[in-house]
C-alpha atoms as a PDB file:
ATOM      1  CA  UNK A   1     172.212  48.084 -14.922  1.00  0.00           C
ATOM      2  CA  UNK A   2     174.664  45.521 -16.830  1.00  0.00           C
ATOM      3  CA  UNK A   3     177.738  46.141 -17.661  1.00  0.00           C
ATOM      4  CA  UNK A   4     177.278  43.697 -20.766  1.00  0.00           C
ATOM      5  CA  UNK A   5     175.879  45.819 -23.562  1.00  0.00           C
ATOM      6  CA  UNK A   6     173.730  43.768 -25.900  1.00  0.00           C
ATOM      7  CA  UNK A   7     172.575  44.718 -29.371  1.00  0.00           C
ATOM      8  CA  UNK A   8     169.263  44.592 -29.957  1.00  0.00           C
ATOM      9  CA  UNK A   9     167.338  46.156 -33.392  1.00  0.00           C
ATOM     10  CA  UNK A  10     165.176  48.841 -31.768  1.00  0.00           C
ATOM     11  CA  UNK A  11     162.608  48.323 -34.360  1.00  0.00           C
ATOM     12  CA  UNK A  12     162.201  45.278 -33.976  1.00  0.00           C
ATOM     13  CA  UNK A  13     159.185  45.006 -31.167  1.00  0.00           C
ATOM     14  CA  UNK A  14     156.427  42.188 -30.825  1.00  0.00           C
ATOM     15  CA  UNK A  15     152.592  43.489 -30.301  1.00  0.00           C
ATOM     16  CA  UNK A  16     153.457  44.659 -26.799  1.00  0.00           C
ATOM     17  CA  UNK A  17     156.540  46.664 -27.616  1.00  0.00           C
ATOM     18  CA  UNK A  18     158.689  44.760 -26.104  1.00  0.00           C
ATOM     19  CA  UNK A  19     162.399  43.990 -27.761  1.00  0.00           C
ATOM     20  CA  UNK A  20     162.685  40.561 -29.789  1.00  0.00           C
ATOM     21  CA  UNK A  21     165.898  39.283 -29.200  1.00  0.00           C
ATOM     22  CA  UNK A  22     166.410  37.498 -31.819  1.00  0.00           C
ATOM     23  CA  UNK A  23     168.099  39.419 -34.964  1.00  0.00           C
ATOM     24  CA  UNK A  24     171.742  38.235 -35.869  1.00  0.00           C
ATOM     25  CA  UNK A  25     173.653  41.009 -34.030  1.00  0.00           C
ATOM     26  CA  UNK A  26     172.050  40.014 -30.681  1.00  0.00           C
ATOM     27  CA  UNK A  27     172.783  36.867 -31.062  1.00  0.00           C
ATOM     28  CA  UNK A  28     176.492  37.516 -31.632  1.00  0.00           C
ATOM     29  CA  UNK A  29     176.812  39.312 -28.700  1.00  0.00           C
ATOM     30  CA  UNK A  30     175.505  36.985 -26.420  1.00  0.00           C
ATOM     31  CA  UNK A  31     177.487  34.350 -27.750  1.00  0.00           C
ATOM     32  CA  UNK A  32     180.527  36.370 -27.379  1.00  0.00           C
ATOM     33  CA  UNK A  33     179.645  37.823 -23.669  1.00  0.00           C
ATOM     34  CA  UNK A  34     178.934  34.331 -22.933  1.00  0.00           C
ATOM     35  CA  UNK A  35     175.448  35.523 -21.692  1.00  0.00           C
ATOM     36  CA  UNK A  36     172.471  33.183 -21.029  1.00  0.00           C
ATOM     37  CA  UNK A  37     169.059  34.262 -21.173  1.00  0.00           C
ATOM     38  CA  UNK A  38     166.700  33.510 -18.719  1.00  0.00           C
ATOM     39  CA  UNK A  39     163.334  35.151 -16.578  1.00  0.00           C
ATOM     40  CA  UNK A  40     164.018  38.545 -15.325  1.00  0.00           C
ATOM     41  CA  UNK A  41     167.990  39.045 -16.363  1.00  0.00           C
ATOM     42  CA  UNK A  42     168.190  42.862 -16.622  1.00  0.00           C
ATOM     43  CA  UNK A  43     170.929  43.965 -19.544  1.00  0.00           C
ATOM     44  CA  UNK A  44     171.372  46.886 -21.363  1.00  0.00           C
ATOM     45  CA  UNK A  45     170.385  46.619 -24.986  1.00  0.00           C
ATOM     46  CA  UNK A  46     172.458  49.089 -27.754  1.00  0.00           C
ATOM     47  CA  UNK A  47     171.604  50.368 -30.899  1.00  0.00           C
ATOM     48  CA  UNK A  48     173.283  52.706 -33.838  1.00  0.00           C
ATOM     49  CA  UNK A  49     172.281  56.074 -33.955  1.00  0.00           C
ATOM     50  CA  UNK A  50     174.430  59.512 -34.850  1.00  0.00           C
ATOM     51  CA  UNK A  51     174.585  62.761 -32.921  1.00  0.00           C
ATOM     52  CA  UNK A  52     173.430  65.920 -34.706  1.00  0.00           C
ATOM     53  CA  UNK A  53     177.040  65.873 -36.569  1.00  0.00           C
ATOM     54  CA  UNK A  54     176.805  62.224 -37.988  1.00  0.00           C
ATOM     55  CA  UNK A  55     179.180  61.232 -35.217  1.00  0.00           C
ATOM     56  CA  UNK A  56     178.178  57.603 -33.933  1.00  0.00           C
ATOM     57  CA  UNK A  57     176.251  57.691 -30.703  1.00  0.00           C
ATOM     58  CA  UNK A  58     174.456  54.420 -29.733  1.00  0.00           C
ATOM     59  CA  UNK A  59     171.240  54.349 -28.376  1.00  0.00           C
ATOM     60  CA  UNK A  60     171.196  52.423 -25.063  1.00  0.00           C
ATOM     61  CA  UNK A  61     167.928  50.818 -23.171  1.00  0.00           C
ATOM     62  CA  UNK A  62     167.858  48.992 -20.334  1.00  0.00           C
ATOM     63  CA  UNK A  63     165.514  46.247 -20.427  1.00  0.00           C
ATOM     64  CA  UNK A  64     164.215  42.643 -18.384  1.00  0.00           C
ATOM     65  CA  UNK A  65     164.474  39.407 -20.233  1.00  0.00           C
ATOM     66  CA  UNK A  66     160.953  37.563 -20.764  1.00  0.00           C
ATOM     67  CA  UNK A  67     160.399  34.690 -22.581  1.00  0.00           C
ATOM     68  CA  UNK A  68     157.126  34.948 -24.840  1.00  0.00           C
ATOM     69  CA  UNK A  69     155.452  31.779 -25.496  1.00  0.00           C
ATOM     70  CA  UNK A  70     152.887  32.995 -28.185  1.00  0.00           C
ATOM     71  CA  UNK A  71     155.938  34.099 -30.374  1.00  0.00           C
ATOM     72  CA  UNK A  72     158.117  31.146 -28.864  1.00  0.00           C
ATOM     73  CA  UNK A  73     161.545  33.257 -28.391  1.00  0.00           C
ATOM     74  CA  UNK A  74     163.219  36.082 -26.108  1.00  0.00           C
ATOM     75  CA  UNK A  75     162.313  38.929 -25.591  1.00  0.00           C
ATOM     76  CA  UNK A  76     163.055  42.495 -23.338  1.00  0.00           C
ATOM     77  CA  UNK A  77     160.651  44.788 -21.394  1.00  0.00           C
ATOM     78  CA  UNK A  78     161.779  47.978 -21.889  1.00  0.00           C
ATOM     79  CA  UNK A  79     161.078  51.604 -20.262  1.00  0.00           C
ATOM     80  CA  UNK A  80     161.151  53.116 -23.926  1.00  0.00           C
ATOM     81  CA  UNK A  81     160.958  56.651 -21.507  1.00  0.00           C
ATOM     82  CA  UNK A  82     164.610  56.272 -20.206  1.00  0.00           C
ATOM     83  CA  UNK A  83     166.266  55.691 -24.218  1.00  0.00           C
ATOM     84  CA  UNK A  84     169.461  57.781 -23.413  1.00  0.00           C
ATOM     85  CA  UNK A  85     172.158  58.285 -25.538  1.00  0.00           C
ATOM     86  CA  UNK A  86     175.894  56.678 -24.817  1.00  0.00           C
ATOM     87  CA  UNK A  87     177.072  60.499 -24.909  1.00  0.00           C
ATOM     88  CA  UNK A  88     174.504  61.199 -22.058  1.00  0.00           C
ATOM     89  CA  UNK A  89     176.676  59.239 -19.634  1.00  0.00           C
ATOM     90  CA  UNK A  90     180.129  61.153 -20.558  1.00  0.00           C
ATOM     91  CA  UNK A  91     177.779  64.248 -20.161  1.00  0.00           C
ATOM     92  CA  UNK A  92     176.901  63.494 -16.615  1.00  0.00           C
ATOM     93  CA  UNK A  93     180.598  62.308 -14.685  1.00  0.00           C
END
């Protein structure tokens, strides 16, 4: 997926569960990766979360950029079945 890593509040999901992109911290980032939404741009969305050990681990998602006209703003489609941890990666090379 994209190399850009975007935060995104995990919690924060419109009625059909999909991301809203539109909290402070997602903002930033896209400002600072220079990133412009549009239709169908897949990114990877990142959240903070701890291991077992209160070490950080972020929670990563990929997801596809929609626009939602009812609630006027951006959102992601995401496959809330593939949430993997940023440790999962190291795990696997």
């Amino acid at each position: 997926m994209s190399s850009v890593r975007i935060y995104a509040d995990f919690q924060n999901l419109d009625d059909q569960n999909r991301l809203r992109l539109t909290c402070s911290g997602t903002l930033n980032d896209l400002a600072q990766n220079k990133v412009q939404l549009r239709e169908g741009l897949v990114l990877t969305f990142y959240m903070d979360d701890a291991d077992d050990n209160g070490r950080p681990d972020e929670l990563l998602a990929d997801g596809t950029v929609q626009f939602s006209a009812r609630e006027n703003c951006w959102v992601a489609a995401v496959d809330w079945s593939a949430l993997r941890h940023a440790s999962d990666a190291v795990l696997k090379a």
